[in-house]
N, C-alpha and C. Protein backbone atom coordinates (compact mmCIF):
# COMPACT_ATOMS: atom_id res chain seq x y z
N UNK A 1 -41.21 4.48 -33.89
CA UNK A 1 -40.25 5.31 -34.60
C UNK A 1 -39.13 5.72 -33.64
N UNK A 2 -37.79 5.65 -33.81
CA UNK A 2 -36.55 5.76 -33.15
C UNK A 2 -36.59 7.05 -33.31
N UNK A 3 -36.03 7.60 -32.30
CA UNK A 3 -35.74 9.05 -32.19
C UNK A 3 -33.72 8.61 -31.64
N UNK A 4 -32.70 9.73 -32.44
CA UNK A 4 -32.01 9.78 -32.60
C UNK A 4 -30.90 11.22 -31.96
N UNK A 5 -29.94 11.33 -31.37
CA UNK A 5 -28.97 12.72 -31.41
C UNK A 5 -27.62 12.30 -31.18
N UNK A 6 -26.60 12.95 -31.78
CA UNK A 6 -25.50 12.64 -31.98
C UNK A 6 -24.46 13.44 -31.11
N UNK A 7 -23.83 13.10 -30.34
CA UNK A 7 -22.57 14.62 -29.95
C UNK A 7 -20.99 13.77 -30.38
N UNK A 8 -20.10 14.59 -30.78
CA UNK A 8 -18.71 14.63 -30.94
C UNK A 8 -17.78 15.34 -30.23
N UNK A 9 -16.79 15.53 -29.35
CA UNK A 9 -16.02 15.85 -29.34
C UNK A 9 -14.29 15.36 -29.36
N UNK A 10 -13.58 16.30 -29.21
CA UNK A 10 -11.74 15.75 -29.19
C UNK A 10 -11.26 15.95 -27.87
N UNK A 11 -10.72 15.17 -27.52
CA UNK A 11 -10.38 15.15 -26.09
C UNK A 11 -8.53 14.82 -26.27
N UNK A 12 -8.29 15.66 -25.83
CA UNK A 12 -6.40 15.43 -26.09
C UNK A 12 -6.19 14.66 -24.90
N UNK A 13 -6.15 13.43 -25.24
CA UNK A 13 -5.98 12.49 -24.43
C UNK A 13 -5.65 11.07 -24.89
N UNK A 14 -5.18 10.11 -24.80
CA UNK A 14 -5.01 8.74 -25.51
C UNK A 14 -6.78 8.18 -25.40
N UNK A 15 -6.76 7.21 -26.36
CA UNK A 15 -7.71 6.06 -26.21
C UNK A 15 -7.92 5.76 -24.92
N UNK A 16 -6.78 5.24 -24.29
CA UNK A 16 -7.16 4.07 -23.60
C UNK A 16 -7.04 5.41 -21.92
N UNK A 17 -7.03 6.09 -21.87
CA UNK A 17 -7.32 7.49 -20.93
C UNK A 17 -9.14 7.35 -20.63
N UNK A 18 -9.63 7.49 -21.74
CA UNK A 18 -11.11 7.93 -21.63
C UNK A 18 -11.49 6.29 -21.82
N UNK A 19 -11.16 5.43 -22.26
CA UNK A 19 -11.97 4.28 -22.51
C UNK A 19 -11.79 3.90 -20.73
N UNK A 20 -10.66 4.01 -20.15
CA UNK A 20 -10.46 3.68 -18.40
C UNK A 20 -12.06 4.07 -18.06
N UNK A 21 -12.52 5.22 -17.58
CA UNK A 21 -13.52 5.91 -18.13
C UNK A 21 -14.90 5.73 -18.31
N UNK A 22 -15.02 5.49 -19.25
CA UNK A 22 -16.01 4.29 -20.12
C UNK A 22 -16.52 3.33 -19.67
N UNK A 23 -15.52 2.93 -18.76
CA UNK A 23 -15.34 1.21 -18.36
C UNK A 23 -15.82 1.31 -17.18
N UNK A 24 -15.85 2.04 -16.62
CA UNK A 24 -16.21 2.13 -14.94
C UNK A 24 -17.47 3.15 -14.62
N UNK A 25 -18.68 1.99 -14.72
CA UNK A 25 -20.00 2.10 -15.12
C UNK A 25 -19.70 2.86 -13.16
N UNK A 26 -19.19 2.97 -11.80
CA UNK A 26 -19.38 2.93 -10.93
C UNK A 26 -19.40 5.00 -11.09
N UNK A 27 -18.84 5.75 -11.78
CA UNK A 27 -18.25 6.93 -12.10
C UNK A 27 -19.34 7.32 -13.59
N UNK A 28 -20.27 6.76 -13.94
CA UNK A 28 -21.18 7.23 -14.74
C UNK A 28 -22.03 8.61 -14.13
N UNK A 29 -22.66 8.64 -12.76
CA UNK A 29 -23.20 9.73 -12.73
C UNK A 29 -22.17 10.99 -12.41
N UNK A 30 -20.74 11.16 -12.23
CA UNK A 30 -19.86 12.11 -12.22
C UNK A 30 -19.68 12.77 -13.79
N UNK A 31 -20.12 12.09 -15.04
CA UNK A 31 -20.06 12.82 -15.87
C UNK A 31 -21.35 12.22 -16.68
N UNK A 32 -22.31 11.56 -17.06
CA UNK A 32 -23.45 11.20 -18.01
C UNK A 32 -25.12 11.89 -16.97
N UNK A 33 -24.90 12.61 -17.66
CA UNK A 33 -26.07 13.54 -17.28
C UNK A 33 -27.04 13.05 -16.93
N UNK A 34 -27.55 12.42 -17.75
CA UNK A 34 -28.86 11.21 -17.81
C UNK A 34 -28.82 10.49 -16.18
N UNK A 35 -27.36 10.36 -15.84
CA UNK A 35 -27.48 8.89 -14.79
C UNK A 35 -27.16 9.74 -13.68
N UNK A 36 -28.24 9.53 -12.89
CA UNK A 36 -28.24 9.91 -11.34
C UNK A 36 -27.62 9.20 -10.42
N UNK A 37 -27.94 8.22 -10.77
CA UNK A 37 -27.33 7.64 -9.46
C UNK A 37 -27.31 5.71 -9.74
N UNK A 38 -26.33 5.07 -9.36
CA UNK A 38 -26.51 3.80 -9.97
C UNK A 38 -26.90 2.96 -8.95
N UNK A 39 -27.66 2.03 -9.66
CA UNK A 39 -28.24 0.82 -8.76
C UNK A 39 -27.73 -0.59 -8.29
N UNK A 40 -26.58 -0.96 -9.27
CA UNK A 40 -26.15 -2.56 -9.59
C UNK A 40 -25.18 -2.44 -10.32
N UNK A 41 -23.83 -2.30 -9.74
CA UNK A 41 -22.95 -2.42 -10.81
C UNK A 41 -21.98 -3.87 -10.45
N UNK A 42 -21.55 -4.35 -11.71
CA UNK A 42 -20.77 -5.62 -11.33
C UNK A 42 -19.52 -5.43 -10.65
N UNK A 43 -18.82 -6.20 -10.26
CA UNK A 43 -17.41 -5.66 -9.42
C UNK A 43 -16.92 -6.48 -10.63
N UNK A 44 -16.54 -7.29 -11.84
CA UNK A 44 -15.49 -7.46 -12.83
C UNK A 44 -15.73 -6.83 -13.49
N UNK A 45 -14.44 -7.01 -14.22
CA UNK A 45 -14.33 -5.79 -15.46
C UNK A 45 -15.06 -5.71 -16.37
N UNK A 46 -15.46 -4.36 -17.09
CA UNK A 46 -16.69 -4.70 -18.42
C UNK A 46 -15.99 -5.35 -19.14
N UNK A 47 -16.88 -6.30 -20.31
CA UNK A 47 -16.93 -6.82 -21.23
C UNK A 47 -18.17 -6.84 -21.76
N UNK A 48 -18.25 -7.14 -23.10
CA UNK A 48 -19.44 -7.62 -24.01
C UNK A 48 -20.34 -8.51 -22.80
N UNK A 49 -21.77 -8.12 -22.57
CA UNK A 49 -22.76 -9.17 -21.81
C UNK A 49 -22.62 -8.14 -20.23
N UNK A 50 -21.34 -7.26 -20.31
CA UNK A 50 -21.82 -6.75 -18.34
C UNK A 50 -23.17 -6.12 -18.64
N UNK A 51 -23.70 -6.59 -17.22
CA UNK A 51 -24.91 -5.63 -17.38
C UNK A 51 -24.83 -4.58 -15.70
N UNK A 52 -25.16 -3.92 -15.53
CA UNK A 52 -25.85 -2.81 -15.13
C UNK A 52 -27.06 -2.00 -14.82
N UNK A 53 -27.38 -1.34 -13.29
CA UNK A 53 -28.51 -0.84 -13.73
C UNK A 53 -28.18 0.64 -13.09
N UNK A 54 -29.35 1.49 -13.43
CA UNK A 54 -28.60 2.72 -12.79
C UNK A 54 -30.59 3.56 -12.77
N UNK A 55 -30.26 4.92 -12.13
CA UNK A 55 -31.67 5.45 -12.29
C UNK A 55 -31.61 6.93 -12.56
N UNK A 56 -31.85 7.27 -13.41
CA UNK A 56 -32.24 8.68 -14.38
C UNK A 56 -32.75 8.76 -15.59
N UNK A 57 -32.57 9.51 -16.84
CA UNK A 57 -33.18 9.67 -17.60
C UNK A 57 -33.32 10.90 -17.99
N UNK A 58 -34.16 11.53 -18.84
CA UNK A 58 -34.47 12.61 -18.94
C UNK A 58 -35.53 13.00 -19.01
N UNK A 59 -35.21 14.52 -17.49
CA UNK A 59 -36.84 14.98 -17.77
C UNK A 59 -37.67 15.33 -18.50
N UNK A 60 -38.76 15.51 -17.79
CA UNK A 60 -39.58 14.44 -16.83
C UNK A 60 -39.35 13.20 -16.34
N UNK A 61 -38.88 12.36 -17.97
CA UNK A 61 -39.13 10.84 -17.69
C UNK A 61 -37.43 10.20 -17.37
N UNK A 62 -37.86 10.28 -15.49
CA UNK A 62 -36.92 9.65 -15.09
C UNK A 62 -37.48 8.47 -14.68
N UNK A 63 -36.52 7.15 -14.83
CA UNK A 63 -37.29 5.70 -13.94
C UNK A 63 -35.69 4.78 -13.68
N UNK A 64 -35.56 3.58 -13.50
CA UNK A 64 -35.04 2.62 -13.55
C UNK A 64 -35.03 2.12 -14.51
N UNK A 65 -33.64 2.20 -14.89
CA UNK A 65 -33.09 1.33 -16.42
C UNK A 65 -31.89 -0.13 -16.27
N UNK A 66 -32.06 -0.87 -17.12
CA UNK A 66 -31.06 -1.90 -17.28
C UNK A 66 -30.22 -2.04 -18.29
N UNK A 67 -29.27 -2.03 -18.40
CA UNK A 67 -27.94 -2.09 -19.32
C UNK A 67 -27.22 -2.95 -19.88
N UNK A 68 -26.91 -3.76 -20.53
CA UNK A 68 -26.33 -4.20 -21.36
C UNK A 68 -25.43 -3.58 -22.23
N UNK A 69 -24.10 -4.20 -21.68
CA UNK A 69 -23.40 -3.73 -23.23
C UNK A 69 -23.16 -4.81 -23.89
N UNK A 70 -23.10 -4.44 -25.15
CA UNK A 70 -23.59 -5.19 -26.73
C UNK A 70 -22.49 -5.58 -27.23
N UNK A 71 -21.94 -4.03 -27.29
CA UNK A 71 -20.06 -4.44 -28.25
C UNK A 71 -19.28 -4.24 -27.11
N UNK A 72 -18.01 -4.23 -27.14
CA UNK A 72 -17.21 -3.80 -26.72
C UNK A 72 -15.90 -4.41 -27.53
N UNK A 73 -14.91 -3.19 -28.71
CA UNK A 73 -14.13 -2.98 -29.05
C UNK A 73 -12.74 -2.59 -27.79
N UNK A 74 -12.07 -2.85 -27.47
CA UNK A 74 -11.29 -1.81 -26.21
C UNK A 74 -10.36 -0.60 -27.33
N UNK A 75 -10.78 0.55 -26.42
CA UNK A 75 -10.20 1.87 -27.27
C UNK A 75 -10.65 2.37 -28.61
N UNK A 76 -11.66 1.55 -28.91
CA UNK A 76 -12.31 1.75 -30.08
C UNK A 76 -13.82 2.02 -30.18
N UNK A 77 -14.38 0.91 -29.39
CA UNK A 77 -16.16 0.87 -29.63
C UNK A 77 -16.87 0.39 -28.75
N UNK A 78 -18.08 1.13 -28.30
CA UNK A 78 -18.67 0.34 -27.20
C UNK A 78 -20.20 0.78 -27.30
N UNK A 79 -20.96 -0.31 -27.44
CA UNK A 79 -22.52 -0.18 -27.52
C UNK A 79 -23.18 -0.45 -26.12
N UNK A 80 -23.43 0.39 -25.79
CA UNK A 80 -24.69 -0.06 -24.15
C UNK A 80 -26.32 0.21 -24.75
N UNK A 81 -26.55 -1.60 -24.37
CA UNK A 81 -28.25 -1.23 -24.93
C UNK A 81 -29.06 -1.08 -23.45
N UNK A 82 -30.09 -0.14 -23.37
CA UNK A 82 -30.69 0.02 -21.86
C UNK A 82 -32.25 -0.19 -22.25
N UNK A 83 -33.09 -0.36 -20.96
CA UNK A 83 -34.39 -0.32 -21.28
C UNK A 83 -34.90 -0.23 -19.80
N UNK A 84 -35.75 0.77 -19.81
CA UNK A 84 -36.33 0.78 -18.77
C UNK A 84 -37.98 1.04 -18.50
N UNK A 85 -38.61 0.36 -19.37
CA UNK A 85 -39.99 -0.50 -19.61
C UNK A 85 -40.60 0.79 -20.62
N UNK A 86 -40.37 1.43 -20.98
CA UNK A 86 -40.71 2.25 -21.88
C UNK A 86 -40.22 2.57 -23.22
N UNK A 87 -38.75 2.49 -22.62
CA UNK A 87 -37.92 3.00 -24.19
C UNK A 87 -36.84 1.69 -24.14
N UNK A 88 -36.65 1.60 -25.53
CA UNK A 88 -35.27 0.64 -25.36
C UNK A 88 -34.45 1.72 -26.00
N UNK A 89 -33.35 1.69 -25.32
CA UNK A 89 -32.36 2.98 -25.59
C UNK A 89 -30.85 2.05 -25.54
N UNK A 90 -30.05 2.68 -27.25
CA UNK A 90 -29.12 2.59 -27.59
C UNK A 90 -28.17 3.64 -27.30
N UNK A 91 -26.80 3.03 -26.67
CA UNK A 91 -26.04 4.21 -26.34
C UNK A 91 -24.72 3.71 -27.04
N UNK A 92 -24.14 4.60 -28.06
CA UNK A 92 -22.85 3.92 -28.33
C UNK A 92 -21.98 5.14 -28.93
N UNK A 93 -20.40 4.47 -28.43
CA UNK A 93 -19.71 5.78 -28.29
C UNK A 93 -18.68 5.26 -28.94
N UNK A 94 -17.64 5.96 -29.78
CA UNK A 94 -16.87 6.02 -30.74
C UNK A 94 -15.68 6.32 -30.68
N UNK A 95 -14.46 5.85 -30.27
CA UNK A 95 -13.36 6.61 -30.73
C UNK A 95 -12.17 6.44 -31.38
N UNK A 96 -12.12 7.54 -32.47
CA UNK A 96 -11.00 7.97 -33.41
C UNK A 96 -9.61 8.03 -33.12
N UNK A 97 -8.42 8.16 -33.78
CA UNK A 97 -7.73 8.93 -33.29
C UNK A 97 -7.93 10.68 -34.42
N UNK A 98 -7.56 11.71 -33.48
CA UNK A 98 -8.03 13.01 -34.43
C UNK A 98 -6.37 13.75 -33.78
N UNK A 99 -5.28 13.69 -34.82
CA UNK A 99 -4.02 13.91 -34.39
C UNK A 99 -3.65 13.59 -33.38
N UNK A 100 -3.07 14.84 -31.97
CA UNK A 100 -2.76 14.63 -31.14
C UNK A 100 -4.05 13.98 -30.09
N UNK A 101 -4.95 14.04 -30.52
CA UNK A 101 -6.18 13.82 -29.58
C UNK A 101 -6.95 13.07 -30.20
N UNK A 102 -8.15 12.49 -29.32
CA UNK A 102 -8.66 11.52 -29.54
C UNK A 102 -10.56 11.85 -29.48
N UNK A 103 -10.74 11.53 -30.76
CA UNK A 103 -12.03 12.07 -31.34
C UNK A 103 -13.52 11.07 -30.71
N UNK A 104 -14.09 11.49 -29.76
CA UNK A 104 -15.15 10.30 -29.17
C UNK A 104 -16.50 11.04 -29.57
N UNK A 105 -17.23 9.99 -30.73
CA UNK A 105 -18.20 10.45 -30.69
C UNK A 105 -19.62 9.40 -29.88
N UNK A 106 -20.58 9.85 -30.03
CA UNK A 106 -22.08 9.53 -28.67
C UNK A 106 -23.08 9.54 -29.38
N UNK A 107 -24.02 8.35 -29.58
CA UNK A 107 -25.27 8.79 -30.30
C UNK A 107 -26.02 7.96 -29.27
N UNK A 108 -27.05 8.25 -29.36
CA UNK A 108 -28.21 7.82 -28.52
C UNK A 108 -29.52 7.51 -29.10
N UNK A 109 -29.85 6.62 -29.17
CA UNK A 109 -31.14 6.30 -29.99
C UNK A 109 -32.43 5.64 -28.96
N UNK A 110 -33.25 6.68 -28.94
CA UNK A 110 -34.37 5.53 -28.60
C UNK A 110 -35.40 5.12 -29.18
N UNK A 111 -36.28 4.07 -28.73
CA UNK A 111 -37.28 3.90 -29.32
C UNK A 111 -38.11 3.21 -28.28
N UNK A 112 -39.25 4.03 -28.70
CA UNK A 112 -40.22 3.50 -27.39
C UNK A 112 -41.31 2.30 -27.82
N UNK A 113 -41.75 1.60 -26.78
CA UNK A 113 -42.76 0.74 -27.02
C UNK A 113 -43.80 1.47 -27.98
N UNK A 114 -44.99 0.71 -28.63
CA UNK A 114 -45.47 0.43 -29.65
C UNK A 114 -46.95 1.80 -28.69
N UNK A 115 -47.25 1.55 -27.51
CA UNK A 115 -48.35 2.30 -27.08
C UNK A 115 -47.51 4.04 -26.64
N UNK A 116 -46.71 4.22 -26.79
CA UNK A 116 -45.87 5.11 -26.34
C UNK A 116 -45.41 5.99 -27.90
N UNK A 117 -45.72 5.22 -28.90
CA UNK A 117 -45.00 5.66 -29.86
C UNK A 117 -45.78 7.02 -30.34
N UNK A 118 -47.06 7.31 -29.94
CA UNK A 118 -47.95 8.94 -30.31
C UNK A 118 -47.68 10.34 -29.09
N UNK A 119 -46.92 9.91 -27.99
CA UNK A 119 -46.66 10.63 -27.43
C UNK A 119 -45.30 11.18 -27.92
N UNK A 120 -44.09 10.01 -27.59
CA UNK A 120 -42.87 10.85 -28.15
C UNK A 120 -43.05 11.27 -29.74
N UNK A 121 -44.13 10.83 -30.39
CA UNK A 121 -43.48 11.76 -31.92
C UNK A 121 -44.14 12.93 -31.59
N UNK A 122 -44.92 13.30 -30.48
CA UNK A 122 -45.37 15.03 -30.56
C UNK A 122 -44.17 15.28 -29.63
N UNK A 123 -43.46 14.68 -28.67
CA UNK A 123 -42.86 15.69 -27.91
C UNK A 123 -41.65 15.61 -28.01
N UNK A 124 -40.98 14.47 -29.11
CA UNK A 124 -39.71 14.39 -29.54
C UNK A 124 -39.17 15.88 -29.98
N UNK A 125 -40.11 16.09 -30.69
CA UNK A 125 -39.80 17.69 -32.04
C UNK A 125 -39.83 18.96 -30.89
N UNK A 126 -41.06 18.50 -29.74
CA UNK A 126 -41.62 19.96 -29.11
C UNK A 126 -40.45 19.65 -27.84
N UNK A 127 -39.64 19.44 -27.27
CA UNK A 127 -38.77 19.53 -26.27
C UNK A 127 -38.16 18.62 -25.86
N UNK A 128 -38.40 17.13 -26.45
CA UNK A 128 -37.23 15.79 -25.80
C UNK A 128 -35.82 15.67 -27.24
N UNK A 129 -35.92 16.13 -27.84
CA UNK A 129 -34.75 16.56 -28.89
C UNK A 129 -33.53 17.47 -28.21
N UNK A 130 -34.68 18.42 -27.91
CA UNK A 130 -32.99 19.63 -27.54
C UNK A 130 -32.34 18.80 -26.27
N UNK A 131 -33.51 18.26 -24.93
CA UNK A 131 -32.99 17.79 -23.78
C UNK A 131 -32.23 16.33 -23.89
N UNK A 132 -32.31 15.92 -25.26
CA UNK A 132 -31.39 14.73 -24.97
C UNK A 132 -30.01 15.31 -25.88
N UNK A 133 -30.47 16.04 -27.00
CA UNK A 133 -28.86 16.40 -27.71
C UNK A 133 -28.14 17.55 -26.69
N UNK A 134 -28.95 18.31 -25.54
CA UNK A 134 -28.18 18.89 -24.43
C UNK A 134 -27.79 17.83 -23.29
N UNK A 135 -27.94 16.70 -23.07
CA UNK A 135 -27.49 15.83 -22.39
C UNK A 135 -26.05 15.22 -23.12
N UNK A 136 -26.15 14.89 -24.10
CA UNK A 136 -25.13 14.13 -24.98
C UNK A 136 -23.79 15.44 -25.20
N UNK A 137 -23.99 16.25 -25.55
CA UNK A 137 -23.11 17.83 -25.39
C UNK A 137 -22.74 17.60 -24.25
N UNK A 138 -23.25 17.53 -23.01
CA UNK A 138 -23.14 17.85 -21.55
C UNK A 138 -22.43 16.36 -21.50
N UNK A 139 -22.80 15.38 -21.18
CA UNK A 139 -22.07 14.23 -21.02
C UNK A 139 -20.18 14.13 -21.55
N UNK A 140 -20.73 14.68 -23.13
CA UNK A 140 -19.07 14.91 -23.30
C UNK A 140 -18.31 15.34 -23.27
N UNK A 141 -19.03 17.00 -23.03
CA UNK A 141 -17.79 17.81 -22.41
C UNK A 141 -17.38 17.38 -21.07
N UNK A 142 -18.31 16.88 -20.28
CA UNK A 142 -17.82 16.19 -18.99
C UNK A 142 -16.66 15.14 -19.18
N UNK A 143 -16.84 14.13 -20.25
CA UNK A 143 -15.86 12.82 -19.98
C UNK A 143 -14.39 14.23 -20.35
N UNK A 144 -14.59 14.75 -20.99
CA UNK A 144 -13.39 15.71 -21.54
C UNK A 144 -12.90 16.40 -20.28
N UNK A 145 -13.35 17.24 -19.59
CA UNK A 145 -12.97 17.96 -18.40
C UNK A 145 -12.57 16.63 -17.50
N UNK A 146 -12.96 15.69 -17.25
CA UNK A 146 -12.25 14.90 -16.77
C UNK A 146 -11.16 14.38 -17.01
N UNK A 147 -11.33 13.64 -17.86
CA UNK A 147 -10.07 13.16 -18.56
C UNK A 147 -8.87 13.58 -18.77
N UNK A 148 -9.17 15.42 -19.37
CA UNK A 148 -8.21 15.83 -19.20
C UNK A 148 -7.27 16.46 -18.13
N UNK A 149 -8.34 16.77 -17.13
CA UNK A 149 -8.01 16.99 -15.97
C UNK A 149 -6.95 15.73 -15.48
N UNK A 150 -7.29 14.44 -15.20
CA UNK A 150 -6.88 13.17 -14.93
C UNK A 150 -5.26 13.32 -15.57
N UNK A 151 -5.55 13.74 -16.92
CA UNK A 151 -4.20 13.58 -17.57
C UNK A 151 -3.14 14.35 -17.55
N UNK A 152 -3.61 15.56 -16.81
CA UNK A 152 -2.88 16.97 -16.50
C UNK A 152 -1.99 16.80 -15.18
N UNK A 153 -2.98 16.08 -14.38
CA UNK A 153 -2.65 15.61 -12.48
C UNK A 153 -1.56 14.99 -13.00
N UNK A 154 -1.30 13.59 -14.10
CA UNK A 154 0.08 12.84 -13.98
C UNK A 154 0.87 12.87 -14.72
């Protein structure tokens, strides 16, 4: 059973500001909560098929994950699928335009292997819910304080 959390925010900033961003898996643990610290990043540019690895998670369950991204729309859409022998985890992020600013939303889905699946449905509800929809909150107000910061400097 997939366990699911969503965050949104508006970031007054262009598309292609925060997708820069996005793109540079090397600057993931400066704002994605989850990612501590990265392991393997490619030196070309993302596209559909870069892969990646990086190491965090959420506590408790931190380990080594691998990345894949799936889609990649530019300024529009981008799916990163990860797995790091427990969960296969969907990460995909969204953005609008929302007037002057630009609306990015984050959902995160996981789903764990088949022997794993009686643990997270007791502790999804009892404390890995709030700590991943407080990661996804936290992640985006981060790309936001950045970004806009970034966009303020020039």
């Amino acid at each position: 059973m997939a366990s699911r959390v969503t965050s949104t925010i508006d970031i007054a900033a262009p598309a292609e500001a925060i997708w820069a961003l996005l793109c540079d898996a090397n600057r993931y643990p400066e704002y994605a909560v989850p990612a501590e610290r990265m392991l393997s990043v490619p030196d070309e540019p993302m596209r559909e098929g870069y892969v990646y690895r990086e190491f965090g998670g959420l506590p408790p369950f931190k380990s080594e994950s691998e990345w894949r991204v799936a889609a990649f729309e530019p300024y529009r859409h981008q799916v990163h699928a990860g797995d790091d022998g427990k969960m296969a985890i969907h990460l995909e992020f969204l953005l609008e335009p929302a007037g002057v600013a630009t609306r990015v939303t984050s959902t995160l889905t996981l789903t764990p292997r088949a022997y794993l699946a009686p643990v997270n449905a007791l502790l999804w509800p009892l404390m890995m819910r709030k700590r991943g929809q407080s990661a996804m909150d936290g992640t985006l107000a981060n790309i936001k304080r950045i970004v806009e910061t970034e966009q303020a400097a020039h």
